[in-house]
C-alpha atoms as a PDB file:
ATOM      1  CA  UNK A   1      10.128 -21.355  43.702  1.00  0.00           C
ATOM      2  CA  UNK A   2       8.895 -24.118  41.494  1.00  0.00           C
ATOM      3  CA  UNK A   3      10.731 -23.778  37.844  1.00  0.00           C
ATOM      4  CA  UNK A   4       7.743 -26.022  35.835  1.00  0.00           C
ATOM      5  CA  UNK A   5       3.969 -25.644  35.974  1.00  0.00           C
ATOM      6  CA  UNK A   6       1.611 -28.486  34.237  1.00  0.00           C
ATOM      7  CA  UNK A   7      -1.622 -27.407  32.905  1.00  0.00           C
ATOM      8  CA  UNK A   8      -3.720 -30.893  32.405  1.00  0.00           C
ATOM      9  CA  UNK A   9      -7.199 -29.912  30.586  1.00  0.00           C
ATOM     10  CA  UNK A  10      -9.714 -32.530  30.295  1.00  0.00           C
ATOM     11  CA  UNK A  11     -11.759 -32.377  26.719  1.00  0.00           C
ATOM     12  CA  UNK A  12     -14.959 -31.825  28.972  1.00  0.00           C
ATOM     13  CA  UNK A  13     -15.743 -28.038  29.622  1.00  0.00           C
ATOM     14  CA  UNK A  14     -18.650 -27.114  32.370  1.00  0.00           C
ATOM     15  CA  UNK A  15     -20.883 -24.089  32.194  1.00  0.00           C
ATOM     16  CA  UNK A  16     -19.904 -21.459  34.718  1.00  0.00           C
ATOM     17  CA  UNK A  17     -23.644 -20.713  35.031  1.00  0.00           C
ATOM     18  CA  UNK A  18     -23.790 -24.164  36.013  1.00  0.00           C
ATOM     19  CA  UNK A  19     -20.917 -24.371  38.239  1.00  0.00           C
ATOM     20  CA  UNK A  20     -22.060 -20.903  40.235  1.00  0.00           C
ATOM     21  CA  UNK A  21     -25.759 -22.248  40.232  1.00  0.00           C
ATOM     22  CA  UNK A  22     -24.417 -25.382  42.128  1.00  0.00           C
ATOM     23  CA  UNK A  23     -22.089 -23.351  44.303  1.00  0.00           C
ATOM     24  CA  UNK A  24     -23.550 -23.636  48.233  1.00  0.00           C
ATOM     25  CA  UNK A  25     -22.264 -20.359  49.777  1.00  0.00           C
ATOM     26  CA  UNK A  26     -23.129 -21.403  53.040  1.00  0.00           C
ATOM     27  CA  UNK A  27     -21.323 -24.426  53.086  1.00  0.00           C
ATOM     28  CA  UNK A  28     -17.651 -21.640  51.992  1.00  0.00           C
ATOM     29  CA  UNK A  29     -15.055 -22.084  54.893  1.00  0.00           C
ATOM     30  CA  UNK A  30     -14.282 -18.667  55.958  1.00  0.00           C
ATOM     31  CA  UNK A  31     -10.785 -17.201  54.652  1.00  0.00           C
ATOM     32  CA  UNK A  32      -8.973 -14.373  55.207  1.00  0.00           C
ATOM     33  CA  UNK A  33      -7.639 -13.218  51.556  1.00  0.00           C
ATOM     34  CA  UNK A  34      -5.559 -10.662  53.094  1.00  0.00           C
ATOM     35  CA  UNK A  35      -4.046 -13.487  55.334  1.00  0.00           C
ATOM     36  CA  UNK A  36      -3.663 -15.378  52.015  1.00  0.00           C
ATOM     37  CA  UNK A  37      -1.812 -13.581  50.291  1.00  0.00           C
ATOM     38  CA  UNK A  38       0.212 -12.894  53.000  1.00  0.00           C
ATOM     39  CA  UNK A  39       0.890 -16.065  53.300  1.00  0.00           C
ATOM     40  CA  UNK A  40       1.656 -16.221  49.850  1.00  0.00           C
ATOM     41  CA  UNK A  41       4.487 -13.536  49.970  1.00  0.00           C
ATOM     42  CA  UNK A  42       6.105 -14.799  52.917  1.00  0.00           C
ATOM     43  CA  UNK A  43       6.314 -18.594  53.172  1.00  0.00           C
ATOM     44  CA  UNK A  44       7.216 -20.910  50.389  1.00  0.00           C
ATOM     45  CA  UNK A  45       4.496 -21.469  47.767  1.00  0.00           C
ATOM     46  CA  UNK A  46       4.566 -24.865  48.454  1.00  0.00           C
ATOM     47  CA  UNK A  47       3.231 -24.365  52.201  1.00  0.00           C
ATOM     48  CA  UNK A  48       0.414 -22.331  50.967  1.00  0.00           C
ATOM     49  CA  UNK A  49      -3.149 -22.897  51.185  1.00  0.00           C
ATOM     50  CA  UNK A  50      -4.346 -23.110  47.877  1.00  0.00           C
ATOM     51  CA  UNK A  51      -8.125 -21.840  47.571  1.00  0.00           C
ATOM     52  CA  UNK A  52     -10.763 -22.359  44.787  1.00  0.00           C
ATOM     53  CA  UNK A  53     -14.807 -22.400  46.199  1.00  0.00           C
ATOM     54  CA  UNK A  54     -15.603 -23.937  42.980  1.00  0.00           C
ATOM     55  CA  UNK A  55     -14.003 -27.416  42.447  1.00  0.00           C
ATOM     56  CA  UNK A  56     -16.821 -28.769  45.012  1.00  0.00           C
ATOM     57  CA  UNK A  57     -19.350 -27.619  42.481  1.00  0.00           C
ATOM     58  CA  UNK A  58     -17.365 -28.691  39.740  1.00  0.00           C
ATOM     59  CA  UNK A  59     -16.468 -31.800  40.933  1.00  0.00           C
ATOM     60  CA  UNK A  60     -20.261 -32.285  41.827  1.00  0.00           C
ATOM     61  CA  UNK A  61     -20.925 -31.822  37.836  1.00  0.00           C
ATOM     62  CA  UNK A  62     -17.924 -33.526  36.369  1.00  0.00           C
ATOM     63  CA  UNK A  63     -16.965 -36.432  39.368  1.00  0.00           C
ATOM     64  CA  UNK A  64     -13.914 -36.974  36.821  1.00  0.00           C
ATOM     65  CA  UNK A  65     -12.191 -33.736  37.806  1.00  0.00           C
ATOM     66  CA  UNK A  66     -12.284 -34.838  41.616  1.00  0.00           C
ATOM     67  CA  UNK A  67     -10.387 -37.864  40.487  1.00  0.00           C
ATOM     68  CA  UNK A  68      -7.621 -35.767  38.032  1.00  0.00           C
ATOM     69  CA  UNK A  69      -6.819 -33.824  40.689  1.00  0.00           C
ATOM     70  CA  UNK A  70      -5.840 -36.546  43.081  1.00  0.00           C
ATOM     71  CA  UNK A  71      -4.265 -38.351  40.350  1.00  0.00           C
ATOM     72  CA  UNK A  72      -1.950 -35.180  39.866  1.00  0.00           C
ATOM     73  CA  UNK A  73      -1.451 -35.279  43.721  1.00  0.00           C
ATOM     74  CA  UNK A  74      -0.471 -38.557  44.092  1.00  0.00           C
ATOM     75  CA  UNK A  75       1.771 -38.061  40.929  1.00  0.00           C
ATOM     76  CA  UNK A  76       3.617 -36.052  43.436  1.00  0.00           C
ATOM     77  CA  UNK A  77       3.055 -32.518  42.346  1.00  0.00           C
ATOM     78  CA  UNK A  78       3.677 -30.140  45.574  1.00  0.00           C
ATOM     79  CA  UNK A  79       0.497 -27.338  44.503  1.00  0.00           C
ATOM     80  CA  UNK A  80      -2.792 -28.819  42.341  1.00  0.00           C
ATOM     81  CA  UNK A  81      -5.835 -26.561  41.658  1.00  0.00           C
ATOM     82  CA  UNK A  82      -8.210 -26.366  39.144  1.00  0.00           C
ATOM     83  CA  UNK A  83      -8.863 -22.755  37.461  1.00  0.00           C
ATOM     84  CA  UNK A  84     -11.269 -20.586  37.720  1.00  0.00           C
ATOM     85  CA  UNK A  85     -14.331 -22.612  37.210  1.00  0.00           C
ATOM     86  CA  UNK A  86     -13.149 -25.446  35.694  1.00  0.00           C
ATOM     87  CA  UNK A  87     -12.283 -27.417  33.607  1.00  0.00           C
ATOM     88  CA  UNK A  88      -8.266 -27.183  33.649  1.00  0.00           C
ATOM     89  CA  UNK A  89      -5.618 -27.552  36.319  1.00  0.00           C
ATOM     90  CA  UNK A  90      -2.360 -26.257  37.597  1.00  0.00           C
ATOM     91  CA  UNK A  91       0.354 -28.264  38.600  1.00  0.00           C
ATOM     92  CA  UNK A  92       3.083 -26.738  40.937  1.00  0.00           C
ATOM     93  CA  UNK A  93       6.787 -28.699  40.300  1.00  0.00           C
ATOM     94  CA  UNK A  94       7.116 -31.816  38.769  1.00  0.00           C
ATOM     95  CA  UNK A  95       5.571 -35.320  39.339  1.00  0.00           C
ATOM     96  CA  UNK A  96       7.822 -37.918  41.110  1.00  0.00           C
ATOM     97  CA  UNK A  97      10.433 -39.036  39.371  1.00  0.00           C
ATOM     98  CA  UNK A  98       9.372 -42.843  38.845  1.00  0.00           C
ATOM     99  CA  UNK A  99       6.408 -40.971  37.026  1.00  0.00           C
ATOM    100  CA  UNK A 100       7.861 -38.828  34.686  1.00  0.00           C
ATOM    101  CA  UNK A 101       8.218 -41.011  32.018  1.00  0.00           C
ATOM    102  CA  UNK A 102       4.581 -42.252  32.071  1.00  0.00           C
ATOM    103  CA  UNK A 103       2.904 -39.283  33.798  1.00  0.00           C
ATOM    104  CA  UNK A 104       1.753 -37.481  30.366  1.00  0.00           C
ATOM    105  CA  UNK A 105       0.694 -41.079  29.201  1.00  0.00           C
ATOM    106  CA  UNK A 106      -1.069 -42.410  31.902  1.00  0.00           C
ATOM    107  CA  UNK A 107      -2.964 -39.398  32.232  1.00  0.00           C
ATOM    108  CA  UNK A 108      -3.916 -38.916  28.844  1.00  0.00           C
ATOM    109  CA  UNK A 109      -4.866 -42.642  28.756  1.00  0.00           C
ATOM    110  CA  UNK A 110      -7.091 -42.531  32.222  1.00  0.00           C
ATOM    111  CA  UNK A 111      -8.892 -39.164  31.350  1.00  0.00           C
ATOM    112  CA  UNK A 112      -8.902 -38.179  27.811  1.00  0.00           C
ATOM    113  CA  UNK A 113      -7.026 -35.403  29.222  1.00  0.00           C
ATOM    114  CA  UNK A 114      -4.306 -32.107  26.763  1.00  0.00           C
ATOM    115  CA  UNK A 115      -1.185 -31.446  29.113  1.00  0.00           C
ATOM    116  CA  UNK A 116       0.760 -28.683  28.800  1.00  0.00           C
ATOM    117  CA  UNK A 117       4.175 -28.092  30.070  1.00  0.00           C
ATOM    118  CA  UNK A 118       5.857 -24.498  31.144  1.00  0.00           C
ATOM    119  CA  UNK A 119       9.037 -23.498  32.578  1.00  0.00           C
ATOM    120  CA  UNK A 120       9.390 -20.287  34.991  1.00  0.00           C
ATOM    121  CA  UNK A 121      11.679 -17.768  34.294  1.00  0.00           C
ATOM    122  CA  UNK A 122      13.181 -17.070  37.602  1.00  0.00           C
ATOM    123  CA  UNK A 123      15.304 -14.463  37.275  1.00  0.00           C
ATOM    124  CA  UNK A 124      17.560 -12.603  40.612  1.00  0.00           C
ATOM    125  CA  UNK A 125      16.921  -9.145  39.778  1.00  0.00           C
ATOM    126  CA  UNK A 126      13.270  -8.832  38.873  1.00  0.00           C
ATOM    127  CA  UNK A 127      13.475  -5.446  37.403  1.00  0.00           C
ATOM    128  CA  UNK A 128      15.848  -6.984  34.467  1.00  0.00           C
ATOM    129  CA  UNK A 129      13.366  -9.315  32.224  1.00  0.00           C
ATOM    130  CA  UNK A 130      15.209  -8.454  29.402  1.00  0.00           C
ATOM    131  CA  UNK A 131      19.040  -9.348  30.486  1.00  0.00           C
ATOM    132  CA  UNK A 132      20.531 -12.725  29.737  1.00  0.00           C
ATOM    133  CA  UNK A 133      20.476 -15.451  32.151  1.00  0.00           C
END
């Protein structure tokens, strides 16, 4: 499991009328959610297919957000999607180490860009939240 999540949200928002109105359904890959989420529970989550119809659309609005995205990749996070609709990404893990020093930086520099940083609480028996580590 990872232990740190990014969250890198550009200043830009897009209209999720906007984003659905440019959404081709034809063009959707068909998926199996069941298989999924199976997939999910049962590999590691950094094997996963990760799934979101509407970066094409959002990237077709905002070309920018194609271009965080692989930025974050080639940073060397291991899981990269944008939320929802946009405009905001998840980052699975950390970047590579000869970019953690500049990674916040270079991002905020390149694409006017807020980055947020979270830790997982990973605990070994689920059912106790509220026990000390």
């Amino acid at each position: 499991m990872p232990t740190s999540l990014y969250i890198i949200k550009p200043k830009e928002g897009l209209s999720t009328a906007a984003v659905f109105q440019n959404l081709d359904i034809a063009s959707i890959e068909d998926r199996d959610p069941l298989k999924l989420k199976e997939a999910l529970e049962q590999e590691s989550i950094y094997t996963v297919e990760f799934v979101n119809d509407l970066e094409v659309p959002s990237f077709k609005l905002c070309p920018k957000l194609a271009d965080i995205k692989q930025a974050c990749e080639e940073a060397g996070f291991r899981g990269v999607l944008m939320s929802g609709s946009g405009t905001s990404f998840f980052c699975l893990g950390e970047p590579y180490r000869d970019f953690v020093e500049t990674f916040e930086e270079r991002m905020k520099e390149l694409f006017n860009v807020d980055i947020y940083q979270a830790r997982f609480l990973n605990r070994k028996d689920g059912d106790h939240w509220y026990l000390q580590s």
